[in-house]
N, C-alpha and C. Protein backbone atom coordinates (compact mmCIF):
# COMPACT_ATOMS: atom_id res chain seq x y z
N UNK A 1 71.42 151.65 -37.57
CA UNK A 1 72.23 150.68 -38.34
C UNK A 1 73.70 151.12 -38.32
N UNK A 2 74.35 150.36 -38.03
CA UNK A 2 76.00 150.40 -38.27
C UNK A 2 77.03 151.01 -39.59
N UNK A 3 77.38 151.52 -39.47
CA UNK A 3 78.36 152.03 -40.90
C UNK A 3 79.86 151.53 -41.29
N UNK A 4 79.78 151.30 -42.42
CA UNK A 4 81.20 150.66 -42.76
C UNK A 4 81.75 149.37 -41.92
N UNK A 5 80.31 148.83 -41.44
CA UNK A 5 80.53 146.87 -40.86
C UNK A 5 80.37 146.01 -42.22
N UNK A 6 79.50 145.35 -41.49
CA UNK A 6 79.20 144.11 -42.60
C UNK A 6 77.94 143.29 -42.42
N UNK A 7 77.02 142.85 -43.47
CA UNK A 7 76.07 142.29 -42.77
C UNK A 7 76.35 140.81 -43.34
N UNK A 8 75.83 139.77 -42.91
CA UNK A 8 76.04 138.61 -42.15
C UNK A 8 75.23 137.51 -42.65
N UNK A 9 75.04 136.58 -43.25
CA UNK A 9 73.84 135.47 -42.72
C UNK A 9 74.31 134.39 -41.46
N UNK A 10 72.63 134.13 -41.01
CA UNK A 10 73.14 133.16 -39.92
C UNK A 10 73.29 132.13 -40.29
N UNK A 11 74.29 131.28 -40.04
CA UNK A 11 74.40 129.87 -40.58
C UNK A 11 74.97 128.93 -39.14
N UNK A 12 74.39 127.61 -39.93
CA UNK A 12 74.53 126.56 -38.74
C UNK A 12 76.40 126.07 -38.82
N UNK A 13 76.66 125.61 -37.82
CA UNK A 13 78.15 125.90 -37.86
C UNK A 13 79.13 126.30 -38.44
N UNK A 14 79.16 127.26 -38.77
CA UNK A 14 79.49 128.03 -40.24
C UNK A 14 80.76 127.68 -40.20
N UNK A 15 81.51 127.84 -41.45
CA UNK A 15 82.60 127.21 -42.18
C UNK A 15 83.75 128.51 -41.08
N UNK A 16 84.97 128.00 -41.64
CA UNK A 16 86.15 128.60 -41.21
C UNK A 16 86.64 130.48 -41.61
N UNK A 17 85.93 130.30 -43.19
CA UNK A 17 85.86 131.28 -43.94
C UNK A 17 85.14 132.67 -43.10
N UNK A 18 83.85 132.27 -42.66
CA UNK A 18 83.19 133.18 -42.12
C UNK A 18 83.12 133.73 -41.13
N UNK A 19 84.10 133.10 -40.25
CA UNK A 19 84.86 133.59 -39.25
C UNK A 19 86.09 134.41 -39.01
N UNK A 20 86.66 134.56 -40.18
CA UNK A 20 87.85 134.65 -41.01
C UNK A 20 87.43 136.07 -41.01
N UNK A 21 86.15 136.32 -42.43
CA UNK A 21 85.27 137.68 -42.12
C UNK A 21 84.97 138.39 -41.33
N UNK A 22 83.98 137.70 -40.66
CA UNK A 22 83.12 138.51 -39.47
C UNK A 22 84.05 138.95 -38.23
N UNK A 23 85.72 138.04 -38.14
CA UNK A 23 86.49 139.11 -37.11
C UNK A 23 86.85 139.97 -37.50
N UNK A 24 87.11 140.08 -38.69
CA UNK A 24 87.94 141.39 -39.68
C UNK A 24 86.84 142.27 -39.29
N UNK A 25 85.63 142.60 -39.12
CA UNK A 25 84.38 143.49 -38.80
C UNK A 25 84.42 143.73 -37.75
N UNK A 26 84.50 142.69 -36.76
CA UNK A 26 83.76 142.85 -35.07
C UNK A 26 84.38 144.01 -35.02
N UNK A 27 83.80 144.75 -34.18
CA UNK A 27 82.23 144.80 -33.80
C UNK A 27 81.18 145.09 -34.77
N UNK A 28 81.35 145.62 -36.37
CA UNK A 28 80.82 146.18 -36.85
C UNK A 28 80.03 144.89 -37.36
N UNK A 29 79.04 143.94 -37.21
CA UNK A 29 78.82 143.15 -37.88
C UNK A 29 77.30 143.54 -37.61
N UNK A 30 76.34 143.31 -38.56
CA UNK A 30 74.67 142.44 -38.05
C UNK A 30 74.47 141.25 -39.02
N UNK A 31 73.47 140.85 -38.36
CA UNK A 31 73.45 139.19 -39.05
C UNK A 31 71.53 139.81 -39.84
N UNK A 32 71.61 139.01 -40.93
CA UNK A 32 70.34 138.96 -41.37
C UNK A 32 69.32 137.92 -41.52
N UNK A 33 68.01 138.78 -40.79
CA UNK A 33 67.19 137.53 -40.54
C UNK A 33 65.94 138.05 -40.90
N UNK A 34 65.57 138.86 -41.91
CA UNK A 34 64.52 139.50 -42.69
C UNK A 34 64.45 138.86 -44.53
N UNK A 35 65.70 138.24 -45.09
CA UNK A 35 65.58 137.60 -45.59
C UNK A 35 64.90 136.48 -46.13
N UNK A 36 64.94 136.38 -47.12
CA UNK A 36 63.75 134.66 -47.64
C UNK A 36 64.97 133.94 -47.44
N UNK A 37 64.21 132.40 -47.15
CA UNK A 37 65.05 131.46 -47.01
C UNK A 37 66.09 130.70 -48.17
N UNK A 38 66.96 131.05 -48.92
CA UNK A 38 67.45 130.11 -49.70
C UNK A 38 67.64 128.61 -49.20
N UNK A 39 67.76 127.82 -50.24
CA UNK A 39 67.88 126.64 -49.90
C UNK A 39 69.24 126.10 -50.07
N UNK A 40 69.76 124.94 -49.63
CA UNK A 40 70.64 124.52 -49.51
C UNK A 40 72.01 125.28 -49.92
N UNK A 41 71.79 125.78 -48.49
CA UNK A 41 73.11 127.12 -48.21
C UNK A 41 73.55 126.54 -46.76
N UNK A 42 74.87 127.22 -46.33
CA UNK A 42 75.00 127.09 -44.85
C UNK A 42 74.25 127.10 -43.74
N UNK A 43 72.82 128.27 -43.70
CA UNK A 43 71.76 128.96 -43.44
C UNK A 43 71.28 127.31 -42.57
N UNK A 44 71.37 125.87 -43.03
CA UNK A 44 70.99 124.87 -42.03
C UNK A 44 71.77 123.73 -42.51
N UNK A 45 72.61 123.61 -43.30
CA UNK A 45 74.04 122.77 -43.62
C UNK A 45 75.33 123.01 -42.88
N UNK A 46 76.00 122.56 -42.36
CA UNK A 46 77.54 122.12 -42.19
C UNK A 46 78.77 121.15 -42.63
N UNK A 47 79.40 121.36 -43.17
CA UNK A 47 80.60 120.28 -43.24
C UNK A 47 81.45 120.05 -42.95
N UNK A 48 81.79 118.49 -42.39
CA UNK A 48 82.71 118.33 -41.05
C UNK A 48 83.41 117.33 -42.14
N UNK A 49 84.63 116.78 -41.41
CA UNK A 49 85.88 116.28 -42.20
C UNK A 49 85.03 114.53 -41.66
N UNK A 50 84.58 113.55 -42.59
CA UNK A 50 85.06 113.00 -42.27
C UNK A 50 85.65 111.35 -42.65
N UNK A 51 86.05 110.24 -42.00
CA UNK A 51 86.74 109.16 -42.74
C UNK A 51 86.55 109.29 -44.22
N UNK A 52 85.56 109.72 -44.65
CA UNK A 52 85.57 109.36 -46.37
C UNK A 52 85.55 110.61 -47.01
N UNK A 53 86.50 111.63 -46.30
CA UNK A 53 86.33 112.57 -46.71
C UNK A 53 85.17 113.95 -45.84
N UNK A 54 84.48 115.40 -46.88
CA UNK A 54 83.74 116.13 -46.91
C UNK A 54 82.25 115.27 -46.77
N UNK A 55 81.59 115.91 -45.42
CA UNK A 55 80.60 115.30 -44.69
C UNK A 55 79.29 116.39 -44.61
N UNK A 56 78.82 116.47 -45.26
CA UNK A 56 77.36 117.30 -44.76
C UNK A 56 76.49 117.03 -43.84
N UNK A 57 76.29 117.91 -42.90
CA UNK A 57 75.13 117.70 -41.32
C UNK A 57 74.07 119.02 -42.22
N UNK A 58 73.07 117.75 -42.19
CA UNK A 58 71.54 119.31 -42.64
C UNK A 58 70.88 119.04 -41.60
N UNK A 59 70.63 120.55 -40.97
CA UNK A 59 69.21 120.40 -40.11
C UNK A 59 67.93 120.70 -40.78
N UNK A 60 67.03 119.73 -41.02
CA UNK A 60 65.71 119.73 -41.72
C UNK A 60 64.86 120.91 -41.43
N UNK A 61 63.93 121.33 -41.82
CA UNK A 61 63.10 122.25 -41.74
C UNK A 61 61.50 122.16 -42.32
N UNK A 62 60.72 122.45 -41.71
CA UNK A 62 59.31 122.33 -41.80
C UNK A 62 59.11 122.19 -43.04
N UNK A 63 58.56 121.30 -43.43
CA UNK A 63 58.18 121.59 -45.43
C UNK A 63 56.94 122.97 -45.09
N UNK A 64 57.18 123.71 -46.40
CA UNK A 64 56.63 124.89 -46.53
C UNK A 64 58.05 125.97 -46.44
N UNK A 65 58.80 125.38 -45.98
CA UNK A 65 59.92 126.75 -45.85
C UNK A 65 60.44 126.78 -47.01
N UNK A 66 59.93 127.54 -47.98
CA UNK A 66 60.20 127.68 -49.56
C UNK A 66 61.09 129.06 -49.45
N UNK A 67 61.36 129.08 -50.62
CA UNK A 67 61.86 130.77 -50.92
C UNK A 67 61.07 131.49 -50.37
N UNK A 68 60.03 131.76 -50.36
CA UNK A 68 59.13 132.88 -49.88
C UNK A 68 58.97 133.09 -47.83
N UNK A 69 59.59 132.22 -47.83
CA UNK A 69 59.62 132.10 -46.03
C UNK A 69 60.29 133.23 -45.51
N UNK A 70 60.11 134.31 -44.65
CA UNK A 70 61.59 134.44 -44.43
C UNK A 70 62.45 133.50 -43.57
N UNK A 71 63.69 134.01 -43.48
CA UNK A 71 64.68 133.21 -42.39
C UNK A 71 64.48 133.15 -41.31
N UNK A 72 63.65 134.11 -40.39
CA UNK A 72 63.56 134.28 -38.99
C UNK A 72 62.52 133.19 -38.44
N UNK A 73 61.43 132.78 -39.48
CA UNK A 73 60.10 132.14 -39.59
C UNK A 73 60.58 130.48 -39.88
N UNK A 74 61.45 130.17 -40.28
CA UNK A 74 62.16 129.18 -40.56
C UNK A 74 61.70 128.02 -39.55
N UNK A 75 60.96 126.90 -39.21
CA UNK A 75 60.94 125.82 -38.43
C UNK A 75 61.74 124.42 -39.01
N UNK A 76 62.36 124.54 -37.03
CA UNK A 76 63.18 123.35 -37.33
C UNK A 76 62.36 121.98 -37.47
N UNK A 77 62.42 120.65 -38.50
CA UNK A 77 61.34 119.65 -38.28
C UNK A 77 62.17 118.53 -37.73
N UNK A 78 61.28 118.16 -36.72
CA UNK A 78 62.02 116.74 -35.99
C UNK A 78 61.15 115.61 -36.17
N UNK A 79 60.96 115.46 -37.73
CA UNK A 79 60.64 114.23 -37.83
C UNK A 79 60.96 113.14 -37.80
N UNK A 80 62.75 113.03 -38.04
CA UNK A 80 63.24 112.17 -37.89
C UNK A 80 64.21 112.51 -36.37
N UNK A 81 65.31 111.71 -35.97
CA UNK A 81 66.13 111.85 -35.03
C UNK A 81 67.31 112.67 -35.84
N UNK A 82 67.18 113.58 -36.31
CA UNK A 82 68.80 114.40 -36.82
C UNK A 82 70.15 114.68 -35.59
N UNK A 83 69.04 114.73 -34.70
CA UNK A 83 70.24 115.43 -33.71
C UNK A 83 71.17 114.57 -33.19
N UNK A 84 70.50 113.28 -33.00
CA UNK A 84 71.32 111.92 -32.92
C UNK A 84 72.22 111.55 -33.56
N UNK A 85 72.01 112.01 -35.24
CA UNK A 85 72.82 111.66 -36.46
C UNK A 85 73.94 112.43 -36.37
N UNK A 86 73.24 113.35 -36.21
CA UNK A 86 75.02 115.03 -36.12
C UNK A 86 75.56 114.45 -35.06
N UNK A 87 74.91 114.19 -33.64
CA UNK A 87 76.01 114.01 -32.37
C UNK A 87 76.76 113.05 -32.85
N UNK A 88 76.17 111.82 -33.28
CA UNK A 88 77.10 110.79 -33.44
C UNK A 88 78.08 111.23 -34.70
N UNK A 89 77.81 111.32 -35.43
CA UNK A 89 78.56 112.37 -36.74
C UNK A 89 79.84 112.92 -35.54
N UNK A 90 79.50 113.26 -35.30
CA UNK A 90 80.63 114.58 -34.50
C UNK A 90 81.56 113.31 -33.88
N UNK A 91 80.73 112.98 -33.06
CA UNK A 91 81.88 111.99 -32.27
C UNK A 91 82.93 111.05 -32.54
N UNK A 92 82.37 110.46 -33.88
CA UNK A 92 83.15 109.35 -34.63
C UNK A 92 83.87 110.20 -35.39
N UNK A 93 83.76 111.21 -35.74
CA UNK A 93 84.72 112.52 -36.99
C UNK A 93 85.79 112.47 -35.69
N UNK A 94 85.39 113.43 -34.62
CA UNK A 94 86.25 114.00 -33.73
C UNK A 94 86.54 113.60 -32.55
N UNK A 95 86.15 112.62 -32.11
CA UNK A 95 86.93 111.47 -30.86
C UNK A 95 88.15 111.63 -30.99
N UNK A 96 89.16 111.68 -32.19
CA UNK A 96 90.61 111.15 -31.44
C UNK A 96 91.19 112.83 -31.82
N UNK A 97 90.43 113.74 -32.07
CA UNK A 97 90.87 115.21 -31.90
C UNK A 97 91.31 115.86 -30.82
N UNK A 98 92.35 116.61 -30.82
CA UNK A 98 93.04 117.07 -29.60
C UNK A 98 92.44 117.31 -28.38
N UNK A 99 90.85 118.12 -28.53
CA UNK A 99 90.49 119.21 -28.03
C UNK A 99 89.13 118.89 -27.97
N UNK A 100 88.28 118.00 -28.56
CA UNK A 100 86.53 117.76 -28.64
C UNK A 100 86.42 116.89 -27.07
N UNK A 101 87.19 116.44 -26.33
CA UNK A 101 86.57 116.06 -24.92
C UNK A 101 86.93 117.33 -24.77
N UNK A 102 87.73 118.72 -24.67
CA UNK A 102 87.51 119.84 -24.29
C UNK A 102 86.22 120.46 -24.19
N UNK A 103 85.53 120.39 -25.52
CA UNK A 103 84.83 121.03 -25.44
C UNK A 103 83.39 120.24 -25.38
N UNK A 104 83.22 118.97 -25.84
CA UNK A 104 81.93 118.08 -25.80
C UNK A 104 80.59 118.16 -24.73
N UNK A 105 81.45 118.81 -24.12
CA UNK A 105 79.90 119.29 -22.65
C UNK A 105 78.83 120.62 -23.32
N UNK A 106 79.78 121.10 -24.64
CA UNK A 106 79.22 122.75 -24.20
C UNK A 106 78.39 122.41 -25.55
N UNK A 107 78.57 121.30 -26.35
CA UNK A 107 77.73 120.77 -27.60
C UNK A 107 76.88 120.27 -27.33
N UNK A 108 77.07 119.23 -26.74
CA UNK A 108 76.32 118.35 -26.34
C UNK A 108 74.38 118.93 -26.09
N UNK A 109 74.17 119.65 -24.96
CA UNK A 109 73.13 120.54 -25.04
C UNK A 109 72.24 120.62 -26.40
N UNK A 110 72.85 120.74 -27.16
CA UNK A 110 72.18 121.23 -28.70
C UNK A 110 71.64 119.83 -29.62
N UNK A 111 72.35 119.04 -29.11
CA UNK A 111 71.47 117.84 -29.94
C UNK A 111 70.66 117.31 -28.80
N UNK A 112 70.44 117.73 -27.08
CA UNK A 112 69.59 116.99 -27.07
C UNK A 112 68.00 118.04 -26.91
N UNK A 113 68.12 119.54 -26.84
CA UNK A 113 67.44 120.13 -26.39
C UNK A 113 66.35 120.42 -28.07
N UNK A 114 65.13 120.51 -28.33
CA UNK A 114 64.65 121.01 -29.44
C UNK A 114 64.22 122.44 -29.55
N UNK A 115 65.18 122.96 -30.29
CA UNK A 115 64.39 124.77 -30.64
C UNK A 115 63.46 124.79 -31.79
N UNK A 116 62.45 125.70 -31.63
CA UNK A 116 61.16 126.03 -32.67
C UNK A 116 61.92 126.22 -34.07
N UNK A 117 62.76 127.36 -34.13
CA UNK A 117 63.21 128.33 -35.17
C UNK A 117 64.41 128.24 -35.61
N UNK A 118 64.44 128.08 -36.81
CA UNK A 118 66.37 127.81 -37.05
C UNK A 118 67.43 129.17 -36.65
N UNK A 119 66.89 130.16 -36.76
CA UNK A 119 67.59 131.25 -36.48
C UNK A 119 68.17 131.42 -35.07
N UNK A 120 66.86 131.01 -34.22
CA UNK A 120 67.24 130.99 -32.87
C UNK A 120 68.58 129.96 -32.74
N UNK A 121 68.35 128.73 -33.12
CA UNK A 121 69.40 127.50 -32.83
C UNK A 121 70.54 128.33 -33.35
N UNK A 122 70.54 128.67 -34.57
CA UNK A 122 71.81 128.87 -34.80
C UNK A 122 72.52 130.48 -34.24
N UNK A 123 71.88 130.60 -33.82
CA UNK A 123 72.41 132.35 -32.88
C UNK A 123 72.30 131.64 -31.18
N UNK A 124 71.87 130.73 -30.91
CA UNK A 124 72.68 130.33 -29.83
C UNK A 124 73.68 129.37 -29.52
N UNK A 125 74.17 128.83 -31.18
CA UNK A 125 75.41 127.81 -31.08
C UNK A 125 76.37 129.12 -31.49
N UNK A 126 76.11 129.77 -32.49
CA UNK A 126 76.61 130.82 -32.68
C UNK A 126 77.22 131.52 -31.29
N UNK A 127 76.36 132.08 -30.48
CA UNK A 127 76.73 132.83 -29.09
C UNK A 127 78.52 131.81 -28.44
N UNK A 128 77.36 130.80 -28.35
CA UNK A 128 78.53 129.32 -27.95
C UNK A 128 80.01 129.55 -28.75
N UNK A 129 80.24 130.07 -29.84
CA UNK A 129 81.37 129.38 -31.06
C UNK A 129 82.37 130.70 -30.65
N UNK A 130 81.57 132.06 -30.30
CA UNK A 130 82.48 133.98 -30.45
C UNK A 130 82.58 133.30 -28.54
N UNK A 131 82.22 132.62 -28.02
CA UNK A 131 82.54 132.59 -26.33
C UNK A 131 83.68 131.50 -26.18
N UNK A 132 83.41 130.51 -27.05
CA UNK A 132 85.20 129.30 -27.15
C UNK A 132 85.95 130.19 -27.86
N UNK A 133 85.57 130.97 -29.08
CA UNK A 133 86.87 131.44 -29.70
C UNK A 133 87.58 132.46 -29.19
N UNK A 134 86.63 133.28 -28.10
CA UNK A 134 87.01 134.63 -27.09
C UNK A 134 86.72 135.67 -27.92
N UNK A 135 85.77 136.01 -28.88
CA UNK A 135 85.40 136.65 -30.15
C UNK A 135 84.10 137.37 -29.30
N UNK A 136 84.76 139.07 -28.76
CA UNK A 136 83.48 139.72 -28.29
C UNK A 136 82.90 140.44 -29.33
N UNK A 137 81.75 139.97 -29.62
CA UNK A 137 80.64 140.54 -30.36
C UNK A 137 79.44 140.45 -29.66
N UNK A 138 78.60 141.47 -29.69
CA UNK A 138 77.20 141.64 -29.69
C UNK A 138 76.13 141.08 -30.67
N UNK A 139 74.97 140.14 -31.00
CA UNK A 139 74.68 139.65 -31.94
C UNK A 139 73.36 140.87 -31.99
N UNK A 140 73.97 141.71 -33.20
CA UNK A 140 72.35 142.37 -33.90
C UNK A 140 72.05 142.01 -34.80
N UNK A 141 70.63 141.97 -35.36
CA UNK A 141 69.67 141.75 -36.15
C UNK A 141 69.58 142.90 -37.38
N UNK A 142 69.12 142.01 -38.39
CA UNK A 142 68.25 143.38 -39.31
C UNK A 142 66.91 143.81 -38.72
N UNK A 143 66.96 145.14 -39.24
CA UNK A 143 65.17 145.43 -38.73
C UNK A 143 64.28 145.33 -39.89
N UNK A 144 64.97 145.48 -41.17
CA UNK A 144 63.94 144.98 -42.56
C UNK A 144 64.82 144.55 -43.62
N UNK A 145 64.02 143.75 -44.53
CA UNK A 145 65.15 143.37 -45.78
C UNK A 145 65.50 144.54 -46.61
N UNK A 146 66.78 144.75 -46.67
CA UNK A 146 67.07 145.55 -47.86
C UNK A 146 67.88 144.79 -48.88
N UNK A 147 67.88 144.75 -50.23
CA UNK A 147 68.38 144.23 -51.15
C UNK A 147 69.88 144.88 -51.39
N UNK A 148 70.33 145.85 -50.89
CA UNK A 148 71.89 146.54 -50.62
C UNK A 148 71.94 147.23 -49.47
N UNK A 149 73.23 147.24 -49.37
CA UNK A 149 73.47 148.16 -47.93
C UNK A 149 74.59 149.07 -48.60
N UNK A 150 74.33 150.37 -48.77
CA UNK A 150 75.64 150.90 -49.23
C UNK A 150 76.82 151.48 -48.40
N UNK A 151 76.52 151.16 -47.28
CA UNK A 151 77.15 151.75 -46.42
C UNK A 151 78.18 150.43 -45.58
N UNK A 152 77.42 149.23 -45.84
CA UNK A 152 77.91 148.38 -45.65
C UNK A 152 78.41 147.15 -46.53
N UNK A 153 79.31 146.13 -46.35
CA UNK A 153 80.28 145.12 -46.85
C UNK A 153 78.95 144.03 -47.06
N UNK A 154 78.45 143.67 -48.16
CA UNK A 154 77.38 142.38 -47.94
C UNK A 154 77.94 140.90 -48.22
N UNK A 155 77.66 140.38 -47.22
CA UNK A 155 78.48 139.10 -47.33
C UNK A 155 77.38 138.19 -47.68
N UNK A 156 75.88 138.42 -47.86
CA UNK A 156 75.15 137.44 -47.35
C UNK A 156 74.88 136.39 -48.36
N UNK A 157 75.59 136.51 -50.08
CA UNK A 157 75.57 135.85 -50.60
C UNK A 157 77.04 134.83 -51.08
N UNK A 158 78.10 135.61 -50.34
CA UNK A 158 79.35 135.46 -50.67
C UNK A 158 79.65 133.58 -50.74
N UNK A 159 79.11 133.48 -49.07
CA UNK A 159 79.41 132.19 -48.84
C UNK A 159 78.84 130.83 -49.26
N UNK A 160 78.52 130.81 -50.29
CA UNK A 160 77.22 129.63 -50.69
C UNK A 160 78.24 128.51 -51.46
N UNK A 161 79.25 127.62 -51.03
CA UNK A 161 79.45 126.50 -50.87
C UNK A 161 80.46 126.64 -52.23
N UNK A 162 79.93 127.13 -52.93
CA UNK A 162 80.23 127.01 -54.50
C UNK A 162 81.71 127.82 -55.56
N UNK A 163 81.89 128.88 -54.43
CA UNK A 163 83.31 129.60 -54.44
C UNK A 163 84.07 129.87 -53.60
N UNK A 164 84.36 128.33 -52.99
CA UNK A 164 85.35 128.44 -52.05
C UNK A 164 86.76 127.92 -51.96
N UNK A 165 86.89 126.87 -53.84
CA UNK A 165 88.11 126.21 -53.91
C UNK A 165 89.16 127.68 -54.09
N UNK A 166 88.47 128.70 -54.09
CA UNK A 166 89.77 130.12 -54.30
C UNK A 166 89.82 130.56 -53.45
N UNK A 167 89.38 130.19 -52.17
CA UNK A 167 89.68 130.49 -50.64
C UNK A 167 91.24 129.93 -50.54
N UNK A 168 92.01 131.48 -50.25
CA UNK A 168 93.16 131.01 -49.30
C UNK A 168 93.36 130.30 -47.62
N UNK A 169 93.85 129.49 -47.42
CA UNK A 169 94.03 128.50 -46.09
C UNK A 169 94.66 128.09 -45.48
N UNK A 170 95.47 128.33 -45.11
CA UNK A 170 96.80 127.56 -44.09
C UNK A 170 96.30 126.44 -43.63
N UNK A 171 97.25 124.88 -43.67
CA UNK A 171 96.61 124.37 -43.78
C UNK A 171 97.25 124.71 -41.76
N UNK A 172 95.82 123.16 -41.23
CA UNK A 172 96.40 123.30 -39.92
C UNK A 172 96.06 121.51 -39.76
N UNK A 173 96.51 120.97 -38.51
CA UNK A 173 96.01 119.75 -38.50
C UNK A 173 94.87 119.23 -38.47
N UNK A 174 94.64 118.04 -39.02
CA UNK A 174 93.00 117.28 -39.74
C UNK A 174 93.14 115.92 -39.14
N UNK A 175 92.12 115.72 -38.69
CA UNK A 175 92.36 114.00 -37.83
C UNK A 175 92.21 113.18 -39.45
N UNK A 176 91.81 113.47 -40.04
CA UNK A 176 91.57 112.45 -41.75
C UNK A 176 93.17 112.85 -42.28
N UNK A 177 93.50 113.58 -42.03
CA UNK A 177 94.33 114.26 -43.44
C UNK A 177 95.04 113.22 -44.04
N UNK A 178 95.61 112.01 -43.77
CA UNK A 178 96.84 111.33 -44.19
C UNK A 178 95.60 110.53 -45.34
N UNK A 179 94.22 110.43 -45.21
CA UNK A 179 93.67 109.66 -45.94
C UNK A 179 93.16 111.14 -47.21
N UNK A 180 93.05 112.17 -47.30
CA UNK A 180 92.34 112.77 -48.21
C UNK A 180 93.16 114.31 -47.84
N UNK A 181 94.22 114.71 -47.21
CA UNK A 181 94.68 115.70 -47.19
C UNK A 181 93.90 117.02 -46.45
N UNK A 182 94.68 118.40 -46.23
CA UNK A 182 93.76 119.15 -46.07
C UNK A 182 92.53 119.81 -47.05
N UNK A 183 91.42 119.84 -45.67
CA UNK A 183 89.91 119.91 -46.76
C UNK A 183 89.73 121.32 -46.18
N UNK A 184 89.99 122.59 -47.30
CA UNK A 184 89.18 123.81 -46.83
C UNK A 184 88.34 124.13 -46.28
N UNK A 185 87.80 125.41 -45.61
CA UNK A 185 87.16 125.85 -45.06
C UNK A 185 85.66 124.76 -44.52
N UNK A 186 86.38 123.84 -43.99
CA UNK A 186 85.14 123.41 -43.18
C UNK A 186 84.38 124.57 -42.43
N UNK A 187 83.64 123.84 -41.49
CA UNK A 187 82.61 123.81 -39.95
C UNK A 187 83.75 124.51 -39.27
N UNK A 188 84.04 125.52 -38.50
CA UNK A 188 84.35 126.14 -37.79
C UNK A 188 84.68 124.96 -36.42
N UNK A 189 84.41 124.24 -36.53
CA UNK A 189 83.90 122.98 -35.28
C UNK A 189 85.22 121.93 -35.91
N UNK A 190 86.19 122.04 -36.92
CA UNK A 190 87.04 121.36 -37.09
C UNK A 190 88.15 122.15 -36.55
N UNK A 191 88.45 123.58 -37.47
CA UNK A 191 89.48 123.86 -36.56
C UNK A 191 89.42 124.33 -35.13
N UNK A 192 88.16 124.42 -34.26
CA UNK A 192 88.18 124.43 -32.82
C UNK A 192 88.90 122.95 -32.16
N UNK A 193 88.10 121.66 -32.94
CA UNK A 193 88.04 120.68 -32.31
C UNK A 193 89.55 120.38 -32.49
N UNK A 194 90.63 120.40 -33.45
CA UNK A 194 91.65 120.02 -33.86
C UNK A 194 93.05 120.85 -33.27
N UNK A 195 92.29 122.69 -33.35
CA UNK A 195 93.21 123.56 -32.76
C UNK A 195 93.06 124.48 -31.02
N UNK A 196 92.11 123.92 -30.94
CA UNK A 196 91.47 124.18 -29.80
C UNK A 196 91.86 125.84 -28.95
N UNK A 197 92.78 126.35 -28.31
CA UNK A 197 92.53 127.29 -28.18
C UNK A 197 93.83 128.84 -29.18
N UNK A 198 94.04 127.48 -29.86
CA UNK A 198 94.54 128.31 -31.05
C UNK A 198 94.19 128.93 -31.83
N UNK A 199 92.71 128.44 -31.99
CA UNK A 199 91.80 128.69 -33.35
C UNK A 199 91.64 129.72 -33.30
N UNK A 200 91.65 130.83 -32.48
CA UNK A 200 91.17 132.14 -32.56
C UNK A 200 92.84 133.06 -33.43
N UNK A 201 93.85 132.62 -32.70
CA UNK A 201 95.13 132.87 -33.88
C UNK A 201 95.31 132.86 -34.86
N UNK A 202 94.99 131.58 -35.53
CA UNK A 202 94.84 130.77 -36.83
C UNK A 202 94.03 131.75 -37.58
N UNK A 203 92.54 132.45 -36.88
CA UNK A 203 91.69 133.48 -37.81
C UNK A 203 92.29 134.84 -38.11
């Protein structure tokens, strides 16, 4: 195990914030996936900017994935068409964004392909997000849950939606903004799509 990094949760396009973090670490980071599943956390939520404002994308999950699940065990459920909903989500948010025909080939893949496990999906959009931003990291794992790390920075509860209006932000450009201003720490997938190969500066 690593000393004086940070450990991590995996989350589905994780906000601006947590990127913000996890470079201040690289390399020292692991992500945790020995954990129980909380619910409605980043862990399978995102929020993207859009016309009417703050937009939530959830990727569903097997009923049974209660608290007692862990995270690694996590199934994605495709009962309905979600992936359809996010692509199109994305497209109508970020069509007239600087930089999303930049990158729309390397997304695209992910809404049409289906993965078993949420952890997996999101550690290979993840892989995708540190390779556009030029962010070399290695992705390690936990090997068991521990309830502290004393040796390490624990982030894994930091980010849960709910204390982030005291996040500092520069703002940067927002395809909405003139209708609702700048919206903090989105989806990591706004300031790529908006700042494109800036975004790694901006962090």
């Amino acid at each position: 195990m690593i000393e004086n990094g940070a450990v991590l949760p995996m989350f589905y396009l994780p906000p601006v914030d947590y990127f913000t973090k996890l470079t201040a670490f690289t390399p020292d980071v692991v992500f945790e996936r020995e954990e129980h599943f909380p619910k409605q956390t980043y862990r399978n939520r995102a929020i993207i900017y859009s016309p009417d404002g703050r937009q939530a994308l959830t990727v569903p999950v097997v009923k049974g994935s209660k608290n007692h699940t862990k995270i690694k065990d996590v199934k994605i459920s495709y009962d309905f068409r979600w992936q359809r909903a996010h692509w199109m989500s994305l497209q109508a948010c970020y069509r007239r964004s600087a930089y999303f025909e930049y990158y729309e080939d390397d997304f695209a893949p992910f809404y049409e392909k289906q993965t078993t496990f949420l952890i997996d999906y999101n550690r290979e959009l993840l892989e995708l997000l540190l390779r556009l931003l030029k962010i070399k990291l290695e992705i390690k794992f936990t090997e068991s849950y521990e309830p502290a790390y004393p040796n390490l920075t624990d982030l894994r509860a930091i980010l849960n939606g709910k204390n982030e209006l005291d996040i500092e932000q520069k703002a940067y450009f927002q395809v909405f903004e003139e209708r609702h201003g700048f919206l903090k720490n989105l989806s990591i997938i706004d300031l790529l799509f908006n700042q494109g190969p800036q975004a790694l500066n901006y962090l």
